[in-house]
Protein backbone atom coordinates (compact mmCIF):
# COMPACT_ATOMS: atom_id res chain seq x y z
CA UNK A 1 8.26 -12.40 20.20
CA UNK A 2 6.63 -11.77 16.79
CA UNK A 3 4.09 -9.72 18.42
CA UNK A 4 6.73 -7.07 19.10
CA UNK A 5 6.17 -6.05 15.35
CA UNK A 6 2.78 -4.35 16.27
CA UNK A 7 4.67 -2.57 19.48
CA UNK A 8 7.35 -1.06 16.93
CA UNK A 9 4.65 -0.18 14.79
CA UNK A 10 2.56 1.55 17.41
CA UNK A 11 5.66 3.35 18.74
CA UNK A 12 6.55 4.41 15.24
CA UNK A 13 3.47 5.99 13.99
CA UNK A 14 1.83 6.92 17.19
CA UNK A 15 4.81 7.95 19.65
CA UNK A 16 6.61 10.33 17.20
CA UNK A 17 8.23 8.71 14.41
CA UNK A 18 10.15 11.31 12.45
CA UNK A 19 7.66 11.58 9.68
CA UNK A 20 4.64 11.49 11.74
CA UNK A 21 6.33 14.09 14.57
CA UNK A 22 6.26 17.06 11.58
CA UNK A 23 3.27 18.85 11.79
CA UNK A 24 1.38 17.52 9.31
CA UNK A 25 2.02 14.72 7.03
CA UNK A 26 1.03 14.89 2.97
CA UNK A 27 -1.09 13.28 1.15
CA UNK A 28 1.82 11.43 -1.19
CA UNK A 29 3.84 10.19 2.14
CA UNK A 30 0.41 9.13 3.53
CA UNK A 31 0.02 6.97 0.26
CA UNK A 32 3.14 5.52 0.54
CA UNK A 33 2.64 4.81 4.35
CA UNK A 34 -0.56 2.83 4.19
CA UNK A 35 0.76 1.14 0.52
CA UNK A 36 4.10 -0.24 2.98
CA UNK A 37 1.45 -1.10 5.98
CA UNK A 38 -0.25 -3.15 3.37
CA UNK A 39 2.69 -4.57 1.78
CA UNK A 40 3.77 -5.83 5.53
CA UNK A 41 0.83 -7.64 6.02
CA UNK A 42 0.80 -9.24 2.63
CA UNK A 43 4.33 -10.67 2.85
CA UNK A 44 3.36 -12.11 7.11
CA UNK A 45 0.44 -13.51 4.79
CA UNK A 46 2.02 -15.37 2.23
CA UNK A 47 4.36 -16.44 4.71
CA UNK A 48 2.02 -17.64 6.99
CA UNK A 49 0.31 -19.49 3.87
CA UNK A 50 3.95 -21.00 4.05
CA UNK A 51 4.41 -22.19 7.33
CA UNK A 52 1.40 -22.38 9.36
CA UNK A 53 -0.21 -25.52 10.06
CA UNK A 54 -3.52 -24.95 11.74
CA UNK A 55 -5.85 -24.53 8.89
CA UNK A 56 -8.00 -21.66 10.37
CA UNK A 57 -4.65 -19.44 10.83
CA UNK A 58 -3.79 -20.58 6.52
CA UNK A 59 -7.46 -19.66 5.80
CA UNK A 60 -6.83 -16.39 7.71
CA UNK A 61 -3.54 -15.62 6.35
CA UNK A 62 -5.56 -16.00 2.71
CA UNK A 63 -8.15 -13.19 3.67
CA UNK A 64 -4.78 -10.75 4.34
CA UNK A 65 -3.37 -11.35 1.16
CA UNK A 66 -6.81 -11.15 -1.01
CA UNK A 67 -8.08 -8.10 0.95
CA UNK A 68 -4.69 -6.51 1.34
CA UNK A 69 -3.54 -6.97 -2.24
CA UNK A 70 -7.47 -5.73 -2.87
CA UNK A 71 -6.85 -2.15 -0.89
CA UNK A 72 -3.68 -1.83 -2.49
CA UNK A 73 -4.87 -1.66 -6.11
CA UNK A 74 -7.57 0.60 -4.57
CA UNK A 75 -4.87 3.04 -3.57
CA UNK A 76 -2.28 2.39 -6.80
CA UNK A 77 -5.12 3.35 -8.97
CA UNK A 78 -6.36 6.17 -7.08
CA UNK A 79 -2.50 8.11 -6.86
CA UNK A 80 -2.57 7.29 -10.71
CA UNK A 81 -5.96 8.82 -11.33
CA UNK A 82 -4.90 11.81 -9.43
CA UNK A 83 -1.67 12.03 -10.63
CA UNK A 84 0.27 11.60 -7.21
CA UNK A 85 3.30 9.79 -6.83
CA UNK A 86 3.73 8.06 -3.19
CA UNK A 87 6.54 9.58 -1.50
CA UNK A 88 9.12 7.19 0.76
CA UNK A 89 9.43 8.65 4.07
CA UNK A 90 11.17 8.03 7.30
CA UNK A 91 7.91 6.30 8.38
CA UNK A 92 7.59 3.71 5.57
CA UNK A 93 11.27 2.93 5.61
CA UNK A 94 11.16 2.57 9.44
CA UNK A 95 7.89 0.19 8.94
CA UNK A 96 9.86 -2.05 6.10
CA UNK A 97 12.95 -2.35 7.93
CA UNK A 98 11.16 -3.49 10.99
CA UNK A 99 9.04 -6.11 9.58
CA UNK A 100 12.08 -7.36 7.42
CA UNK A 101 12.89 -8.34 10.82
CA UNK A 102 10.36 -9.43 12.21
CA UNK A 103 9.51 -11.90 9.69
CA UNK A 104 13.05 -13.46 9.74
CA UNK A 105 12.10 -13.85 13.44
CA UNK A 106 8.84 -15.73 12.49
CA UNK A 107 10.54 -17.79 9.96
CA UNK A 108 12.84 -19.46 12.43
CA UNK A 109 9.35 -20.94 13.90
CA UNK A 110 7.03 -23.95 12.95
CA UNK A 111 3.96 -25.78 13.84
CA UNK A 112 2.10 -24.33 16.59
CA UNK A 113 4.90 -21.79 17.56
CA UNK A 114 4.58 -20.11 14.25
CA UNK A 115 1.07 -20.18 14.24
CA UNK A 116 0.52 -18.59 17.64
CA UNK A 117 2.88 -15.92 17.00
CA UNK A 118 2.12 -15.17 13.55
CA UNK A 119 -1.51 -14.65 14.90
CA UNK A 120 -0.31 -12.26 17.91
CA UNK A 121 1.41 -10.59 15.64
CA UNK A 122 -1.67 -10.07 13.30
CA UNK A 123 -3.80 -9.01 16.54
CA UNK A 124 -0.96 -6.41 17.60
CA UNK A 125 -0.25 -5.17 14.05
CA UNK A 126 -3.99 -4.62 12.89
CA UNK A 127 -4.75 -2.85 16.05
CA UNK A 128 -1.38 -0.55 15.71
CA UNK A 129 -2.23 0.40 12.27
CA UNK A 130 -5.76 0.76 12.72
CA UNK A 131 -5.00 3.11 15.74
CA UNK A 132 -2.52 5.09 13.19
CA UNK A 133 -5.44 5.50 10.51
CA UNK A 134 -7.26 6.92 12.73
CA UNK A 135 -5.38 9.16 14.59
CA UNK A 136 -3.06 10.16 12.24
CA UNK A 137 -3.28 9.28 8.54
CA UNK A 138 -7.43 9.92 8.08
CA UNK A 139 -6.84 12.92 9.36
CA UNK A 140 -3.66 14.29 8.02
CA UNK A 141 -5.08 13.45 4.90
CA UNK A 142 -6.43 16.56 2.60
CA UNK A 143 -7.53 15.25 -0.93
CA UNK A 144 -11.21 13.87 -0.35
CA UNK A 145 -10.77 10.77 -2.18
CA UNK A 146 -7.62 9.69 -0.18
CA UNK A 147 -9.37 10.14 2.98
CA UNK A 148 -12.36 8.20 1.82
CA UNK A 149 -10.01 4.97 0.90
CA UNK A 150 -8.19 5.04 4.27
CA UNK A 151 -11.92 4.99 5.54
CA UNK A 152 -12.99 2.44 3.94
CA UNK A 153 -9.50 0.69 4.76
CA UNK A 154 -10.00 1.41 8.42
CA UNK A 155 -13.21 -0.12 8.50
CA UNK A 156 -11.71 -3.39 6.48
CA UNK A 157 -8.84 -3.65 8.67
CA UNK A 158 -11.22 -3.22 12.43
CA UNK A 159 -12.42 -6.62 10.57
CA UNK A 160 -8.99 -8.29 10.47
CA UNK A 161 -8.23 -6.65 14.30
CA UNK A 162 -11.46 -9.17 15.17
CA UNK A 163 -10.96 -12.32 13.13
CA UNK A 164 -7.40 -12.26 14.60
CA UNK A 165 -8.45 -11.88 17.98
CA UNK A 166 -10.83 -14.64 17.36
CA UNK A 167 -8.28 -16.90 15.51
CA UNK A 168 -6.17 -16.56 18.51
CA UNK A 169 -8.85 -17.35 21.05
CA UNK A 170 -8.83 -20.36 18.83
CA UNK A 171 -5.30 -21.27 19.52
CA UNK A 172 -5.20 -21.30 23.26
């Protein structure tokens, strides 16, 4: 159910959502983009930190929200220091409306229910916006520092993809 998140996800930034159909996107809406794809995964965190009740799933929902919140200072201060200003786009407003949804889905679980979900949904979502990074966002972007920190991201986030996967394999 949850897990749908990561299939919207995929289908918006991979299968032509409007932002991502123009022919190239800029570096300020590809700020904002990966910002919002952070934000998600912070607020399924702190939910999760909320509601779940297997402990590895809380201590896994803890690494989102410390690395996530980590990237996204990494990214505030770097449109600062170059004097960018994210731009809201028909991507990032697509992503936030979806996982507004999505997470009043997940909050109608508990116990095991939540926790299995909540975990598919991390598995689905990583691999989604890992797949967008690298297809689309790394190299859309143009200013050399921006494409460095969506790099580095990437390589953070493949991390989460496989403690998910193994946090799941946990939960079978």
């Amino acid at each position: 159910m949850f897990a749908q998140v990561g299939a919207a996800i995929a289908a918006v930034m991979l299968l032509g959502g409007p932002a991502l159909a123009e022919s190239k996107l800029t570096d300020p809406q590809i700020a904002h983009i990966a910002y919002t794809a952070g934000n998600i995964d912070i607020a399924a965190a702190k939910q999760a930190l909320t509601k779940a009740s297997n402990k590895e799933v809380k201590a896994f929902a803890q690494d989102m929200v410390r690395d996530h919140e980590a990237v996204n200072k990494q990214a505030l201060d770097l449109v600062k220091k170059l004097n960018v200003t994210p731009e809201d786009n028909d991507t990032s407003k697509a992503l936030s409306k979806q996982a507004s949804e999505k997470l009043a889905e997940l909050g109608k679980l508990n116990g095991a229910a939540f926790d299995k979900a909540y975990v598919a949904n991390e598995v689905a979502y990583h691999k989604a916006v890992d797949s967008a990074l690298e297809t689309k966002l790394i190299p859309s972007a143009s200013n050399a520092e921006l494409k460095s920190l969506l790099q580095t991201g990437l390589k953070i986030f493949q991390g989460h993809e496989q403690h998910a996967e193994h946090v799941a394999a946990g939960l079978k």
